[in-house]
PDB file of N, CA and C in Angstrom:
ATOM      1  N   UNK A   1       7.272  -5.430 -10.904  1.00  0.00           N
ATOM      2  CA  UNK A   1       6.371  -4.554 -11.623  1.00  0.00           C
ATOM      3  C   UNK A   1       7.223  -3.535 -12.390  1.00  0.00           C
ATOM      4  N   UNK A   2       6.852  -3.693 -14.045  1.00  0.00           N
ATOM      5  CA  UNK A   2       7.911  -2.664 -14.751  1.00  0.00           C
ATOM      6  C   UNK A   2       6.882  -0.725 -14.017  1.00  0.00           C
ATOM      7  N   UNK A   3       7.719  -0.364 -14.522  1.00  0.00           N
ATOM      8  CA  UNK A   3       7.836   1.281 -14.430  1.00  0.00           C
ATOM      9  C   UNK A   3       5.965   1.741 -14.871  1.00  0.00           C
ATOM     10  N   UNK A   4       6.034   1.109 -16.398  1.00  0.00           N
ATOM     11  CA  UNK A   4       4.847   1.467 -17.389  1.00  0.00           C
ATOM     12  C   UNK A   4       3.471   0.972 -16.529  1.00  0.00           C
ATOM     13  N   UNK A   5       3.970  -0.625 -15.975  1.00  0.00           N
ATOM     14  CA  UNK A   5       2.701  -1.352 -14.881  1.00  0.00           C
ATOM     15  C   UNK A   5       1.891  -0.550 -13.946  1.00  0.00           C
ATOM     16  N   UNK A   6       3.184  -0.074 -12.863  1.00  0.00           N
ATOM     17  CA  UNK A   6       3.274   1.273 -11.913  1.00  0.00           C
ATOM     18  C   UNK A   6       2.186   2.560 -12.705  1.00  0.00           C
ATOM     19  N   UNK A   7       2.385   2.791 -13.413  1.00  0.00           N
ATOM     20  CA  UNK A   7       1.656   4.603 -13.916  1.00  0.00           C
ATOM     21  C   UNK A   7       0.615   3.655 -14.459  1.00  0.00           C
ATOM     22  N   UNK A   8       0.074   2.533 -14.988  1.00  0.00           N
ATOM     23  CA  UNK A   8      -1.252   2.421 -15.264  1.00  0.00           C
ATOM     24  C   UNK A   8      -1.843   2.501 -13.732  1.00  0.00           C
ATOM     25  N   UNK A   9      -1.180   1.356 -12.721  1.00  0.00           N
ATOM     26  CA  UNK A   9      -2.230   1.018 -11.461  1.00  0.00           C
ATOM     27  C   UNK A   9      -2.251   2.175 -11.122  1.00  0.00           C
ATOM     28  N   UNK A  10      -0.923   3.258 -10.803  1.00  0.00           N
ATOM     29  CA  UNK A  10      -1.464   4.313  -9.924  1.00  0.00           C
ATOM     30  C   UNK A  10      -2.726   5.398 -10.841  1.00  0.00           C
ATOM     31  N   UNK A  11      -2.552   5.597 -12.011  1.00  0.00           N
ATOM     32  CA  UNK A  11      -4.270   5.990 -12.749  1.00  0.00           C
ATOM     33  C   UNK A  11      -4.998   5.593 -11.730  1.00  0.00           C
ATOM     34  N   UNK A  12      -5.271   4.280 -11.955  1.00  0.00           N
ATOM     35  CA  UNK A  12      -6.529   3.505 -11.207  1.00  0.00           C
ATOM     36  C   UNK A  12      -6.590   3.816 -10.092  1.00  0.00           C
ATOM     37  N   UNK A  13      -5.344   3.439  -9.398  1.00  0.00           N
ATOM     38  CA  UNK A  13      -5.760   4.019  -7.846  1.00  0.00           C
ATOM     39  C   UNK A  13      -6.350   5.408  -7.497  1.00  0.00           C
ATOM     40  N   UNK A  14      -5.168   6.609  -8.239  1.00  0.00           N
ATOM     41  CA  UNK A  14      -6.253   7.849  -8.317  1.00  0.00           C
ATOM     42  C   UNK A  14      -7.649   8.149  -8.522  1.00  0.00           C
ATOM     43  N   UNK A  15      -7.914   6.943  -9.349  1.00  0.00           N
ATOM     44  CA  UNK A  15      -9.745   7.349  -9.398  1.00  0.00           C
ATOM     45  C   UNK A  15     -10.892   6.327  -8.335  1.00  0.00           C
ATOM     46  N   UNK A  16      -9.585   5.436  -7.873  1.00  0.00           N
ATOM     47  CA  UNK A  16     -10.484   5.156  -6.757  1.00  0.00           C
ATOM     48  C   UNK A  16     -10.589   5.533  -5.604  1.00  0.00           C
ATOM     49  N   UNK A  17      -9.341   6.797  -5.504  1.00  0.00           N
ATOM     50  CA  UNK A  17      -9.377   8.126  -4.052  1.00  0.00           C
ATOM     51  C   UNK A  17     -10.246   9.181  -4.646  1.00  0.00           C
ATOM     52  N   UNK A  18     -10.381   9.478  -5.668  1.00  0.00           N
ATOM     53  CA  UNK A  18     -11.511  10.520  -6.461  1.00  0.00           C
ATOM     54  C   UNK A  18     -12.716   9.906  -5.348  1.00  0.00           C
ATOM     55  N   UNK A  19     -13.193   8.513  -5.981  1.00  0.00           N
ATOM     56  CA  UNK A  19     -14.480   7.804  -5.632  1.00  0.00           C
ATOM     57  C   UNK A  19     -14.687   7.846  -3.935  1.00  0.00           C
ATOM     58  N   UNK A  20     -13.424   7.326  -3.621  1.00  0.00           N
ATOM     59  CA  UNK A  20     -13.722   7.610  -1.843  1.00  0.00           C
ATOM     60  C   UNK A  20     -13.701   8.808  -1.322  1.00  0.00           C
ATOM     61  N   UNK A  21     -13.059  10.013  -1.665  1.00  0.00           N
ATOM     62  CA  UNK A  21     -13.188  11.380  -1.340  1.00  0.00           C
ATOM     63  C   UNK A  21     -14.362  11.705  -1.232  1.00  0.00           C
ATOM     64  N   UNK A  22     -15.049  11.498  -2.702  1.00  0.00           N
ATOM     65  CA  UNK A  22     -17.084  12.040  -2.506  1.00  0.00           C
ATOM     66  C   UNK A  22     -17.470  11.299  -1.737  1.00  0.00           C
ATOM     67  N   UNK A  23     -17.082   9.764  -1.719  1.00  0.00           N
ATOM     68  CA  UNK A  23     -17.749   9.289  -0.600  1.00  0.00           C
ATOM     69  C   UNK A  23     -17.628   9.411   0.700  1.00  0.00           C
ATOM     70  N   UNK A  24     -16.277   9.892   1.191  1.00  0.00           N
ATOM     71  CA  UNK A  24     -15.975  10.437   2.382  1.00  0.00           C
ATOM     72  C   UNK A  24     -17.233  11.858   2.716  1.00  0.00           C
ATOM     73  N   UNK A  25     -16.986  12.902   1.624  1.00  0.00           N
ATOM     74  CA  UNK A  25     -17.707  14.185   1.733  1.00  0.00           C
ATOM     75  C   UNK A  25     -18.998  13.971   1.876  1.00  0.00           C
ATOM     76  N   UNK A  26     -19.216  13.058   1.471  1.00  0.00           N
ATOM     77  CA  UNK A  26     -20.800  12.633   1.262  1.00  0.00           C
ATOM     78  C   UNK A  26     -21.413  12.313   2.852  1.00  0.00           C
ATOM     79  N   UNK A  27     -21.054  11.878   3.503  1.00  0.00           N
ATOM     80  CA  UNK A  27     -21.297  11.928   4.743  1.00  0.00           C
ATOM     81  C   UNK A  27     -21.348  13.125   5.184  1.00  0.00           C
ATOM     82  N   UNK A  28     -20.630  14.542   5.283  1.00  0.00           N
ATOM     83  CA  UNK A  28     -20.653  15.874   5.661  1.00  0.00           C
ATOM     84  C   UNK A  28     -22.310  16.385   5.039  1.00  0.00           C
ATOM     85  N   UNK A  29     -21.999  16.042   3.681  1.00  0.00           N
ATOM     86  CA  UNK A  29     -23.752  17.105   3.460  1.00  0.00           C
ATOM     87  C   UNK A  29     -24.562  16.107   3.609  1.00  0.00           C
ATOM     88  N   UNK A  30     -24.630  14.877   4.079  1.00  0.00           N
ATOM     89  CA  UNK A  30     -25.808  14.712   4.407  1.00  0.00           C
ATOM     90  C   UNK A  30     -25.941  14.166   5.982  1.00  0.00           C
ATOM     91  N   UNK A  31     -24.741  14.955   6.820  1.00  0.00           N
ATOM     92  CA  UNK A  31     -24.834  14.586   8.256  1.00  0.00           C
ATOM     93  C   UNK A  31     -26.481  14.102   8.595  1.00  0.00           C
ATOM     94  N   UNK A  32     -27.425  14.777   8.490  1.00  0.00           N
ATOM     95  CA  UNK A  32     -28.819  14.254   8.689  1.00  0.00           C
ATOM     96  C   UNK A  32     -29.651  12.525   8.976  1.00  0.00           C
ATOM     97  N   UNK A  33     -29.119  12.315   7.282  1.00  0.00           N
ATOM     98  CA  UNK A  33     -29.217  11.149   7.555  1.00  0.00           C
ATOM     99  C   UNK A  33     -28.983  10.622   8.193  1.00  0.00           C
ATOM    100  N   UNK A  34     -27.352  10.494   8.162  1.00  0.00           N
ATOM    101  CA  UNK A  34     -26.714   9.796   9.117  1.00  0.00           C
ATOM    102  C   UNK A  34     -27.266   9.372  10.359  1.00  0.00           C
ATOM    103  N   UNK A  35     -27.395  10.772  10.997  1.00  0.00           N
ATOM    104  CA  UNK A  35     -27.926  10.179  12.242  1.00  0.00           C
ATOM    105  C   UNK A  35     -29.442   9.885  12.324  1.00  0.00           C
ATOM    106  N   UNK A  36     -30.022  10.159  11.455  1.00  0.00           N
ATOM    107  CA  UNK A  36     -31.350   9.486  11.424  1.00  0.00           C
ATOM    108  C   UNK A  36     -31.549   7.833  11.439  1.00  0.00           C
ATOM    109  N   UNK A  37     -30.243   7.367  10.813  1.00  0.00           N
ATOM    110  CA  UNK A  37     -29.898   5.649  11.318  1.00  0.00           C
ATOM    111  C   UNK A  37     -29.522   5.092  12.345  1.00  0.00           C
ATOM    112  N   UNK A  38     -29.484   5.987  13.268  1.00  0.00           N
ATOM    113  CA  UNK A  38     -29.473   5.659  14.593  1.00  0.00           C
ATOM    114  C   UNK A  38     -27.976   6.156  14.790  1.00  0.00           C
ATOM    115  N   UNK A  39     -27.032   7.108  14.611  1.00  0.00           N
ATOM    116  CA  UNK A  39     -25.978   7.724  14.706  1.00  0.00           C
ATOM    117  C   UNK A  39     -24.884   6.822  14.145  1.00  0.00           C
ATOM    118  N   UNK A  40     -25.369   5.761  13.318  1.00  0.00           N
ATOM    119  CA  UNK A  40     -24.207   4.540  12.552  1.00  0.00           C
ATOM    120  C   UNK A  40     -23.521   5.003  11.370  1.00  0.00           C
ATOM    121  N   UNK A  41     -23.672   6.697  11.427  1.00  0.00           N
ATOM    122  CA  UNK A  41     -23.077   7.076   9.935  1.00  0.00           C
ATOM    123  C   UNK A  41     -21.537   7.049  10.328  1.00  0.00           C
ATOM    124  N   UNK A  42     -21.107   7.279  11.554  1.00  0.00           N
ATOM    125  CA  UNK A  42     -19.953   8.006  11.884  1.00  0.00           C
ATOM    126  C   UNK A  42     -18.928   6.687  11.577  1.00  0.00           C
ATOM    127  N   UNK A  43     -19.170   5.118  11.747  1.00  0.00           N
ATOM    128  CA  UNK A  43     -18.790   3.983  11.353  1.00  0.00           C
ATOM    129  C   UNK A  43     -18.496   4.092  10.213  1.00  0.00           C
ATOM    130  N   UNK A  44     -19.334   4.252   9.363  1.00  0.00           N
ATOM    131  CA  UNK A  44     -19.415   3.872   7.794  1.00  0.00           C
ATOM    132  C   UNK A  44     -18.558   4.604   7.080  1.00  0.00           C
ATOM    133  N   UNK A  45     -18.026   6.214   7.769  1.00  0.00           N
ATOM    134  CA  UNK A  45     -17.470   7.657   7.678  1.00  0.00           C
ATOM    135  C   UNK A  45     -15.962   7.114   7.793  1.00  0.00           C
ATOM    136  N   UNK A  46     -15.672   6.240   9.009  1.00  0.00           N
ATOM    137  CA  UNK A  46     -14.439   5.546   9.951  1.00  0.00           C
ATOM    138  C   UNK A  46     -13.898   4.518   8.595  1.00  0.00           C
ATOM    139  N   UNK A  47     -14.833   3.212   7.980  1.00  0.00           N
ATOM    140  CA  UNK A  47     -14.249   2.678   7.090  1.00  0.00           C
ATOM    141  C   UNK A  47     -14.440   3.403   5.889  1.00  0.00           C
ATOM    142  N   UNK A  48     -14.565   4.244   5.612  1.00  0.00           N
ATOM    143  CA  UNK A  48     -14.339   4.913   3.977  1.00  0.00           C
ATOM    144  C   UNK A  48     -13.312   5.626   4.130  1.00  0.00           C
ATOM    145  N   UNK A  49     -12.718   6.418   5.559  1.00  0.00           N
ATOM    146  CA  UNK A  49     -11.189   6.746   5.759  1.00  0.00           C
ATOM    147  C   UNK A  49     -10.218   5.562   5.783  1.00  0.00           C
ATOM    148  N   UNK A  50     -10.356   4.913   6.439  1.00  0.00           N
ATOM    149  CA  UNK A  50      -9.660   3.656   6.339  1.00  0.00           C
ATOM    150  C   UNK A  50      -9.372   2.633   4.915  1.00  0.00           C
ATOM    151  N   UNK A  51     -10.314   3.099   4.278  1.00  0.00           N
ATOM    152  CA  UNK A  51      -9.925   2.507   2.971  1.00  0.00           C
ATOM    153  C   UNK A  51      -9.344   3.555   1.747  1.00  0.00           C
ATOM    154  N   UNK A  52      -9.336   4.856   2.186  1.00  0.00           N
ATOM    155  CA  UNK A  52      -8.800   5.926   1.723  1.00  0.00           C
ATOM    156  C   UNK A  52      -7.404   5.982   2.392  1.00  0.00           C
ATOM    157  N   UNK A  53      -6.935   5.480   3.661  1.00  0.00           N
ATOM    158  CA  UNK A  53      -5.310   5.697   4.181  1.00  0.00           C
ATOM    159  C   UNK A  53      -5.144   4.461   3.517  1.00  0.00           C
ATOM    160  N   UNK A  54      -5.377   3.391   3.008  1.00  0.00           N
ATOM    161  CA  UNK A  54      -5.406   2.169   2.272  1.00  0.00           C
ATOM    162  C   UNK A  54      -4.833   2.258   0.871  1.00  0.00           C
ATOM    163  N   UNK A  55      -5.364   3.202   0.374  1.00  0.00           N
ATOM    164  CA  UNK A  55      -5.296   3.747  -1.215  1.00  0.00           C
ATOM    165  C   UNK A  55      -3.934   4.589  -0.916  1.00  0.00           C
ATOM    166  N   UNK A  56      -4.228   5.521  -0.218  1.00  0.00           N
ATOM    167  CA  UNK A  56      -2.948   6.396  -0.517  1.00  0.00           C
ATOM    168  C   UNK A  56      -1.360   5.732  -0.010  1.00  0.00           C
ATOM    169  N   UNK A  57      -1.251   4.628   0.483  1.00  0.00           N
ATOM    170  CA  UNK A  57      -0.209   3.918   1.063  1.00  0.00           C
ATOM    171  C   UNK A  57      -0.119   2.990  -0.347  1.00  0.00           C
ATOM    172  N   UNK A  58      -0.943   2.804  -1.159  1.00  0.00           N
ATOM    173  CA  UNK A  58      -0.319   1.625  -2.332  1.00  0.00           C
ATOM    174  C   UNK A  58      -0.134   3.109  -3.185  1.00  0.00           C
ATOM    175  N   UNK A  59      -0.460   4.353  -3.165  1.00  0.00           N
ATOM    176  CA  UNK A  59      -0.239   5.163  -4.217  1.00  0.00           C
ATOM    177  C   UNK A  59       1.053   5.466  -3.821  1.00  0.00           C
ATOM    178  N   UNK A  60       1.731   5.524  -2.353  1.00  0.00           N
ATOM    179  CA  UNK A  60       2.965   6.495  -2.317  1.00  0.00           C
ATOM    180  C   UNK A  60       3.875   5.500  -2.522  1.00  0.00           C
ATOM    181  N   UNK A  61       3.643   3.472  -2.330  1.00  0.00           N
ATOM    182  CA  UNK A  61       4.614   2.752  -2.901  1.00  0.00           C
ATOM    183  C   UNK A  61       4.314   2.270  -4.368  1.00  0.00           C
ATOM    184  N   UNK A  62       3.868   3.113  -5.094  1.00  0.00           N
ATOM    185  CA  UNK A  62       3.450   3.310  -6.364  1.00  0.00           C
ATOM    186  C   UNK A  62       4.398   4.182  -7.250  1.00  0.00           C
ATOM    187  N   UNK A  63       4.499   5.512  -6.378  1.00  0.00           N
ATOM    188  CA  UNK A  63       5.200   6.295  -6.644  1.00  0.00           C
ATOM    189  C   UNK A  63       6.721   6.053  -6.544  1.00  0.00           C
ATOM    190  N   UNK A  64       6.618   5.542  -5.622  1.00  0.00           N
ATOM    191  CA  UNK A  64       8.220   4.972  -5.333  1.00  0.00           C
ATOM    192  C   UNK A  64       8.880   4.119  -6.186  1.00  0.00           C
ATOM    193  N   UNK A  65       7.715   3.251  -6.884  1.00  0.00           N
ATOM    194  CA  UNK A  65       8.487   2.317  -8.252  1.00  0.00           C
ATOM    195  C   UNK A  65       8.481   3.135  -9.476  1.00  0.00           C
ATOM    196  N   UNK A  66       7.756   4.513  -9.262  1.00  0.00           N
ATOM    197  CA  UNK A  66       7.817   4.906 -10.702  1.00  0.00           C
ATOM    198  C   UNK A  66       9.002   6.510 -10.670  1.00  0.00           C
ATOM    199  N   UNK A  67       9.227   6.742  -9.290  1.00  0.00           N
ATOM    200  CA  UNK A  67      10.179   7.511  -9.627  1.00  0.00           C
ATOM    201  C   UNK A  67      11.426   7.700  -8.628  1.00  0.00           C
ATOM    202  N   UNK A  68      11.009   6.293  -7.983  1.00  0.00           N
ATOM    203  CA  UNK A  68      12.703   5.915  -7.079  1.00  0.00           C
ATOM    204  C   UNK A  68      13.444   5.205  -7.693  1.00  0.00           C
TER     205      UNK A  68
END
């Protein structure tokens, strides 16, 4: 992957930790719901972190091709 490849994907990746962040937060203001589904929000809360430590592990070997 040239240098230029690197700074487009990591763009992308940044706006798809933008997208999981609200969606992470999004669970906080509407704790309510959540447990109005029978307390299954805290799951759904578990894989949207998990796909957020996901993102930031291809962003920091992202970073590493674009400025190691």
């Amino acid at each position: 992957m040239t240098r230029n490849e690197a700074k487009l994907e990591l763009f992308k990746v940044n706006r798809m930790i933008e997208k999981k962040l609200n969606e992470f937060y999004a669970f906080d203001a509407d704790e309510s719901a959540n447990m109005a589904i029978g307390g299954q929000g805290w799951k759904d809360r578990d894989f949207v972190y998990a796909q957020l430590k996901a993102l930031w592990a291809k962003k920091s070997s992202l970073n590493e091709i674009i400025f190691g």
